[in-house]
PDB file of N, CA and C in Angstrom:
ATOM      1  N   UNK A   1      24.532  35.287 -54.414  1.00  0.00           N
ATOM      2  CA  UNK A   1      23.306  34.896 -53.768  1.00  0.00           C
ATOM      3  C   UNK A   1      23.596  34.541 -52.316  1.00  0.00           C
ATOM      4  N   UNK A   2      22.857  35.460 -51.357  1.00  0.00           N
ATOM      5  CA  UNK A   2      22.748  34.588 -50.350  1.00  0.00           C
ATOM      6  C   UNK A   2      22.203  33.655 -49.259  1.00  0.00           C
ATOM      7  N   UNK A   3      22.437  32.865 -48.579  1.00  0.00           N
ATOM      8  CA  UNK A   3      21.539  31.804 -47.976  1.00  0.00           C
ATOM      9  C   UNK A   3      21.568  32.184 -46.933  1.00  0.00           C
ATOM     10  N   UNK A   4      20.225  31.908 -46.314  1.00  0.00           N
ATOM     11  CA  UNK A   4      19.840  32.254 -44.473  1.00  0.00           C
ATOM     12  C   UNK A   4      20.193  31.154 -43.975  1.00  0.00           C
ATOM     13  N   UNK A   5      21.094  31.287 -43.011  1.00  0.00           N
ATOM     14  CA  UNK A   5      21.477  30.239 -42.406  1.00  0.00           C
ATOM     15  C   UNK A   5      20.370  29.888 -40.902  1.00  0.00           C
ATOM     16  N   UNK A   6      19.667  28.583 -40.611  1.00  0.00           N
ATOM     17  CA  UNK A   6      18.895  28.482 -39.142  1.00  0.00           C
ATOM     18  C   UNK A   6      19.958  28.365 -38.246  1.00  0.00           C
ATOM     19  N   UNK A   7      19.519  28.921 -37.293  1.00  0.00           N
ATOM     20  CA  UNK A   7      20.489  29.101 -35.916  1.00  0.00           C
ATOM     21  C   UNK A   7      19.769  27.895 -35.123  1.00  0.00           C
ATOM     22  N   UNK A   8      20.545  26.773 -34.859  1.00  0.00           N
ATOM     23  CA  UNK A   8      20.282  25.939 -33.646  1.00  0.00           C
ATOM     24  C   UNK A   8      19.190  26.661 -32.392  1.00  0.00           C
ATOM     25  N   UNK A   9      18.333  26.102 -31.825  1.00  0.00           N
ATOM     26  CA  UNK A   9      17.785  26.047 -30.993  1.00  0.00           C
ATOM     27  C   UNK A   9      18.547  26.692 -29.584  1.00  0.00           C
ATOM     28  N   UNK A  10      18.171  27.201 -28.735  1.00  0.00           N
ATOM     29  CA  UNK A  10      18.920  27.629 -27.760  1.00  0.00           C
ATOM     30  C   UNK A  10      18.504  26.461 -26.380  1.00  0.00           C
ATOM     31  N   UNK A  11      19.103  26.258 -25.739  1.00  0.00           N
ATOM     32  CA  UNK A  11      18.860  24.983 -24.663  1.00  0.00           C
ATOM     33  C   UNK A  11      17.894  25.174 -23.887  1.00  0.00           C
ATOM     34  N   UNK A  12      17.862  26.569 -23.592  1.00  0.00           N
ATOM     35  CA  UNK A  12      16.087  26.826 -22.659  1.00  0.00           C
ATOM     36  C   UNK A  12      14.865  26.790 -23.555  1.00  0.00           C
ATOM     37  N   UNK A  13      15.249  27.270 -24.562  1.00  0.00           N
ATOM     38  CA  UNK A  13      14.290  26.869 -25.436  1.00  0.00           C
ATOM     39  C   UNK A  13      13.806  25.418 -25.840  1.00  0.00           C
ATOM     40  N   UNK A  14      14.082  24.717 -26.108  1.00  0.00           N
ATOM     41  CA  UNK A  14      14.488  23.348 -25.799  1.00  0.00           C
ATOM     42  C   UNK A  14      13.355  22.544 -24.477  1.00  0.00           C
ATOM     43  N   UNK A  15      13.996  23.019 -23.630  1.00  0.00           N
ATOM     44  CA  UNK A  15      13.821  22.835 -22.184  1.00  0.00           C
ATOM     45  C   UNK A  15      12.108  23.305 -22.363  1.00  0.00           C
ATOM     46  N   UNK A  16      12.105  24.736 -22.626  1.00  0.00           N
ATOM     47  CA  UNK A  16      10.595  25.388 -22.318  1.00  0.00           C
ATOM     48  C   UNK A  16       9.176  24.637 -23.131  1.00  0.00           C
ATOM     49  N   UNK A  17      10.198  23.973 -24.909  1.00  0.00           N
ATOM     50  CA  UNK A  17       9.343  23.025 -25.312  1.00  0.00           C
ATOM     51  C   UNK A  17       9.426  22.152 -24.954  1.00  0.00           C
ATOM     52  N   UNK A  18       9.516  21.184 -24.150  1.00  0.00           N
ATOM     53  CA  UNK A  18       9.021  19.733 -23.603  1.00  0.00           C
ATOM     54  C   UNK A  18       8.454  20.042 -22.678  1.00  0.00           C
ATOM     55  N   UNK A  19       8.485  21.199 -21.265  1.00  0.00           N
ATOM     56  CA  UNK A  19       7.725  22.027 -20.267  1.00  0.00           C
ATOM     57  C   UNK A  19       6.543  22.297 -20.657  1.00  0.00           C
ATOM     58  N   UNK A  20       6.470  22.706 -22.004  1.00  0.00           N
ATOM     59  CA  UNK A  20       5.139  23.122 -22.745  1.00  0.00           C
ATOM     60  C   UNK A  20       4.112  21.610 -22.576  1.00  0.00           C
ATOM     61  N   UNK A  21       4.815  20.594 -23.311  1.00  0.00           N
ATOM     62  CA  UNK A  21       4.089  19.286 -23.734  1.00  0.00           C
ATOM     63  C   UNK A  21       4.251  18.488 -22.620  1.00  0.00           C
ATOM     64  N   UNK A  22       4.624  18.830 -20.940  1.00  0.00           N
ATOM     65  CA  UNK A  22       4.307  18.566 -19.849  1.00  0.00           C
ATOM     66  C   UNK A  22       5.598  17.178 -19.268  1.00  0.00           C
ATOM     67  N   UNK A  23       6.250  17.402 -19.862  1.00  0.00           N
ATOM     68  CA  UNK A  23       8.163  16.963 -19.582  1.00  0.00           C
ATOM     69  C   UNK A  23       8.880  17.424 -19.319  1.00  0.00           C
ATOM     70  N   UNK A  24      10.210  16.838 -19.446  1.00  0.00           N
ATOM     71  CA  UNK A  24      11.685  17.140 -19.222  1.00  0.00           C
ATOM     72  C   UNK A  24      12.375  16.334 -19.427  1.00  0.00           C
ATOM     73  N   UNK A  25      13.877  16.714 -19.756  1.00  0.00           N
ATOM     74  CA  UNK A  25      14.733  15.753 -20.124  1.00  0.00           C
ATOM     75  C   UNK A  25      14.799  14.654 -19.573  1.00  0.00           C
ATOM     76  N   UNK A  26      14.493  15.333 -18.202  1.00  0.00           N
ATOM     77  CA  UNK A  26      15.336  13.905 -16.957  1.00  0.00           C
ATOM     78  C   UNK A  26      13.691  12.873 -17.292  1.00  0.00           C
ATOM     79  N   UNK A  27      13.074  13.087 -17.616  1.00  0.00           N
ATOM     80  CA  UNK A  27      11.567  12.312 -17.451  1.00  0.00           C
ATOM     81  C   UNK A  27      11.511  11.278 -18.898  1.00  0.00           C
ATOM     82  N   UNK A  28      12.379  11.970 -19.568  1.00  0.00           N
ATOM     83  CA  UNK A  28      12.508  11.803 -21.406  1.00  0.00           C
ATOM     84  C   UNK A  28      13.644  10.474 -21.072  1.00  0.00           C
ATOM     85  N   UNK A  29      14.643  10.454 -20.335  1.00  0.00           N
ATOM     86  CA  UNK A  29      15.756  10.076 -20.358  1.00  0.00           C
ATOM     87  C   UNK A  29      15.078   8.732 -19.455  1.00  0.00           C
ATOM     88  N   UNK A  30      14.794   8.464 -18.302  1.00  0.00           N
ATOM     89  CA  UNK A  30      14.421   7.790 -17.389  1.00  0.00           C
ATOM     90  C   UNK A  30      12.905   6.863 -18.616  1.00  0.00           C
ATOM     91  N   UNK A  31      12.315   7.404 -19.413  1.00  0.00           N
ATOM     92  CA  UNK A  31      11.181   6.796 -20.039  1.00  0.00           C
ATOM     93  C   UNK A  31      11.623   6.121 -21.100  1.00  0.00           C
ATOM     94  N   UNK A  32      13.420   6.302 -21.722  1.00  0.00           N
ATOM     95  CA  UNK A  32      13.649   6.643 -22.630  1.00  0.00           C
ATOM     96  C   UNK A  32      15.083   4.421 -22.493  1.00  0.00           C
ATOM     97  N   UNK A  33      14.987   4.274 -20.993  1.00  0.00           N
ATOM     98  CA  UNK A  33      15.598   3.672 -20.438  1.00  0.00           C
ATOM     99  C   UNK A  33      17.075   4.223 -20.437  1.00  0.00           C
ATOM    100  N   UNK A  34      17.144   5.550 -20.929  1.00  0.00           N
ATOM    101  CA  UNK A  34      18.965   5.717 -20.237  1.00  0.00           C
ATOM    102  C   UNK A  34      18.839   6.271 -18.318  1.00  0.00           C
ATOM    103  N   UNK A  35      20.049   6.643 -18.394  1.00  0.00           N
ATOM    104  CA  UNK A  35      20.231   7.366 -16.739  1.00  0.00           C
ATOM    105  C   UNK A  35      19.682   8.913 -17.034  1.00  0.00           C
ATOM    106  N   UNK A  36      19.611   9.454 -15.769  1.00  0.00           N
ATOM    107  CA  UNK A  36      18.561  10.240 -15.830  1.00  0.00           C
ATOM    108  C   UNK A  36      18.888  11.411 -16.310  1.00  0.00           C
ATOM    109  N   UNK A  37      19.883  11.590 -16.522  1.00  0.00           N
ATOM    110  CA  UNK A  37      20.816  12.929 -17.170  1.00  0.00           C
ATOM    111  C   UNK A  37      21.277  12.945 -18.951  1.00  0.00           C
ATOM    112  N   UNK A  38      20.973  11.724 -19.260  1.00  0.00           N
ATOM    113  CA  UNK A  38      21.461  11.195 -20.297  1.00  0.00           C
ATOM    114  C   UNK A  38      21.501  12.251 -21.121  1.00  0.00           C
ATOM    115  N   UNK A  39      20.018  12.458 -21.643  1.00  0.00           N
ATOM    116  CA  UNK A  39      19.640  13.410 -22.443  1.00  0.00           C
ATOM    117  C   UNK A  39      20.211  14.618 -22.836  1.00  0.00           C
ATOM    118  N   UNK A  40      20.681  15.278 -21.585  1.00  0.00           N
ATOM    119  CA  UNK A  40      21.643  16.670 -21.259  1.00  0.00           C
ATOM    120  C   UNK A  40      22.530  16.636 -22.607  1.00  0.00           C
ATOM    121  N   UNK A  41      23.476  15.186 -22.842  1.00  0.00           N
ATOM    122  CA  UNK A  41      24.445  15.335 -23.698  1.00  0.00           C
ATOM    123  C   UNK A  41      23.579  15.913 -25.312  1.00  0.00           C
ATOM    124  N   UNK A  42      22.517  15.534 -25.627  1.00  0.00           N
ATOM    125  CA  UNK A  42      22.373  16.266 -27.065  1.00  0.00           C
ATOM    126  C   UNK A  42      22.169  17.502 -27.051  1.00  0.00           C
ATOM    127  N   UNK A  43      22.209  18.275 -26.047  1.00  0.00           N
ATOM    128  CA  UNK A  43      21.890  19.706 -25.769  1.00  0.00           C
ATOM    129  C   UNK A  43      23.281  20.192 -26.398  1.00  0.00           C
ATOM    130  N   UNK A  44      24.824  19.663 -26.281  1.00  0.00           N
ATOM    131  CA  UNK A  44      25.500  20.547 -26.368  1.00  0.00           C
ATOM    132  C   UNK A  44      26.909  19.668 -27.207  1.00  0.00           C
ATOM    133  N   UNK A  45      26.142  18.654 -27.790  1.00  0.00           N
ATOM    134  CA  UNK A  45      26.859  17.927 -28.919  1.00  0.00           C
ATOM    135  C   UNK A  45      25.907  16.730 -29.820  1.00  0.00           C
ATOM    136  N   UNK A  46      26.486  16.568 -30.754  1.00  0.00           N
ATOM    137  CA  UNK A  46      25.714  15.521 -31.739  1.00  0.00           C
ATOM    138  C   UNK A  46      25.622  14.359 -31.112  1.00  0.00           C
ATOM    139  N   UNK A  47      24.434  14.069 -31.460  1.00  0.00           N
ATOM    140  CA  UNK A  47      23.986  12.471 -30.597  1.00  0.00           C
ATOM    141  C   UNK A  47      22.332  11.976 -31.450  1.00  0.00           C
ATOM    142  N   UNK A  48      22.614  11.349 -32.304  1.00  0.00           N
ATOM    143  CA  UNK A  48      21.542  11.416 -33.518  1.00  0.00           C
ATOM    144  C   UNK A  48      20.136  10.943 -32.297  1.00  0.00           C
ATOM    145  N   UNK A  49      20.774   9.594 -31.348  1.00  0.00           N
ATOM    146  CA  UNK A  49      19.774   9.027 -30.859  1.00  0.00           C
ATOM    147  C   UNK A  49      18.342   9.798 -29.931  1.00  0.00           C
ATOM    148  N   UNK A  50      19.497  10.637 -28.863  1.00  0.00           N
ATOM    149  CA  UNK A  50      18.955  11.739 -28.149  1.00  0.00           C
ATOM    150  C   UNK A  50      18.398  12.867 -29.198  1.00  0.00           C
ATOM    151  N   UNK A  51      18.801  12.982 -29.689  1.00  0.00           N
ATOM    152  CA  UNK A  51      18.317  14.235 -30.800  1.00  0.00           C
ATOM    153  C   UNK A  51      16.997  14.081 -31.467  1.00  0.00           C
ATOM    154  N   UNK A  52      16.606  12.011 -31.479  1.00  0.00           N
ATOM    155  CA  UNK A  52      15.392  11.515 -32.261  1.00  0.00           C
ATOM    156  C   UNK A  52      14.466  12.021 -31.067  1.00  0.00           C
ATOM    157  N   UNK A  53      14.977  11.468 -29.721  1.00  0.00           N
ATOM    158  CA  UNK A  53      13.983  11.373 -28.536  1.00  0.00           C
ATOM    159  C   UNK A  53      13.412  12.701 -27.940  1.00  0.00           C
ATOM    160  N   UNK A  54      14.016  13.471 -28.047  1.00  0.00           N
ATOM    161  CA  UNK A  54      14.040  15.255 -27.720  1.00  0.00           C
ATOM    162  C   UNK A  54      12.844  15.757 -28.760  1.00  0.00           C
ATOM    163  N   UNK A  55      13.134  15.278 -29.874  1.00  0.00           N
ATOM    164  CA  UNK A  55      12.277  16.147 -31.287  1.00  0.00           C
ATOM    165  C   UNK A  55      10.971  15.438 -31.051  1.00  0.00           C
ATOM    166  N   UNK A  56      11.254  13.738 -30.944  1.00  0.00           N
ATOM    167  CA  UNK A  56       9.927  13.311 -31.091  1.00  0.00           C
ATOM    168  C   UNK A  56       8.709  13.731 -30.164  1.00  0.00           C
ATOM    169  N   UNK A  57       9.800  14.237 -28.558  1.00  0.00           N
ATOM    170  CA  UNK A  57       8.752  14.796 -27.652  1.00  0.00           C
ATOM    171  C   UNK A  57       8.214  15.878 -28.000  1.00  0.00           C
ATOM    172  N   UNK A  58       8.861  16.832 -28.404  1.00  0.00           N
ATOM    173  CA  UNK A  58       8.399  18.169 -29.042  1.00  0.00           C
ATOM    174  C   UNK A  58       7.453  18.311 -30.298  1.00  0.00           C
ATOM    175  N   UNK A  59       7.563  17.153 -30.651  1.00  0.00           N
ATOM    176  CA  UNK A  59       7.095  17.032 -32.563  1.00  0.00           C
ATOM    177  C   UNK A  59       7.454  17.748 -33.533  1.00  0.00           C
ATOM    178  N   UNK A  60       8.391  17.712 -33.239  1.00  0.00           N
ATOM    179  CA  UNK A  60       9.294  18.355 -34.598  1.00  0.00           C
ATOM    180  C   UNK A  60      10.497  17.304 -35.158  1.00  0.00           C
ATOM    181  N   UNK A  61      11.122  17.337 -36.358  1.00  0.00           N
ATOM    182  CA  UNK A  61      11.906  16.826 -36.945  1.00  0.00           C
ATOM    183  C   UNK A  61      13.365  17.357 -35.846  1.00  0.00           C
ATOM    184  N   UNK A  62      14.366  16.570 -35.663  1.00  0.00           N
ATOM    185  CA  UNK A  62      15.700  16.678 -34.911  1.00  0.00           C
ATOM    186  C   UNK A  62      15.844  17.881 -35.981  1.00  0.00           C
ATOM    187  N   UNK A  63      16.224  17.854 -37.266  1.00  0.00           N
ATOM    188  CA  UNK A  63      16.757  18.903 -38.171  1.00  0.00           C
ATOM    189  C   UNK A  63      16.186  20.541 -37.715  1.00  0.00           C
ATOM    190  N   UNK A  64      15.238  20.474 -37.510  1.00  0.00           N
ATOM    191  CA  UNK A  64      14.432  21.999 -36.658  1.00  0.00           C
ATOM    192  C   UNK A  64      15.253  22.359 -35.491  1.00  0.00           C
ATOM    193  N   UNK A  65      15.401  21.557 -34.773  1.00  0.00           N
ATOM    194  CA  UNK A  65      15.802  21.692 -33.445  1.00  0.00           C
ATOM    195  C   UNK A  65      17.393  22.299 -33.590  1.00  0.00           C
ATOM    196  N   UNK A  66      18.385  21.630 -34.168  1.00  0.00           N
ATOM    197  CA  UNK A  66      19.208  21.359 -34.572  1.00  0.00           C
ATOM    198  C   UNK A  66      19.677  21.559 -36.388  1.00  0.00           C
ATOM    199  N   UNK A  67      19.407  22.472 -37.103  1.00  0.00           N
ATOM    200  CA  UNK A  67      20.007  22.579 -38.472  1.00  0.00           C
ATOM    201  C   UNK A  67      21.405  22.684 -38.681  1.00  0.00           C
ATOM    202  N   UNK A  68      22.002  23.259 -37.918  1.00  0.00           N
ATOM    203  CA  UNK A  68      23.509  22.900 -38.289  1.00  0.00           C
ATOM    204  C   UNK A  68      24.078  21.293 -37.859  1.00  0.00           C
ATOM    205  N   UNK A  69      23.475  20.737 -37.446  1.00  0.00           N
ATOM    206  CA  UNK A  69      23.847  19.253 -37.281  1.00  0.00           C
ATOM    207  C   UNK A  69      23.126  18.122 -38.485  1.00  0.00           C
ATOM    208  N   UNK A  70      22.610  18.715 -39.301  1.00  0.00           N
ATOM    209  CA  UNK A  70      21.480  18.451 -40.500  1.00  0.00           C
ATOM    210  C   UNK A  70      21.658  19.041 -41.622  1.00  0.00           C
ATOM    211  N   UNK A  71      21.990  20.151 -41.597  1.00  0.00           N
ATOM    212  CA  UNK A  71      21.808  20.839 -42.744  1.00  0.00           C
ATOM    213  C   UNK A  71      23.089  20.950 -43.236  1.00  0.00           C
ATOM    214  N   UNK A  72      23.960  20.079 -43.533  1.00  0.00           N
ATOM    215  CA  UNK A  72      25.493  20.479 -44.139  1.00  0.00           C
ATOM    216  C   UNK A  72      25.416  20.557 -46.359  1.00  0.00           C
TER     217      UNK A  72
END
């Protein structure tokens, strides 16, 4: 049997959904009280916290965004 594996989100993609819902990281990060780059780091490693703040802007579950960091 085999299983479909979800492919992580790609970072512009990412980017294009919070653009959509009229944000950005640096706006997410600064609202979010970190420094203004903060955010950048869940783009390209595990960071449960950033990962809550990213999804919640988008409205989706972190696990969508991110299934291989979720789905083990």
């Amino acid at each position: 049997m085999q299983t479909s594996k979800q492919a992580d989100w790609h970072r512009a993609d990412i980017r294009a959904a919070l653009e959509k819902r009229g944000t950005n990281l640096r706006a997410l990060s600064v609202r979010a009280g970190l420094a203004k780059d903060t955010l950048r780091n869940a783009l390209t490693r595990p960071w449960p916290k950033g990962e809550r703040i990213i999804a919640q802007a988008i409205g989706v579950d972190p696990s969508v965004i991110w299934p291989s960091r979720y789905n083990r």
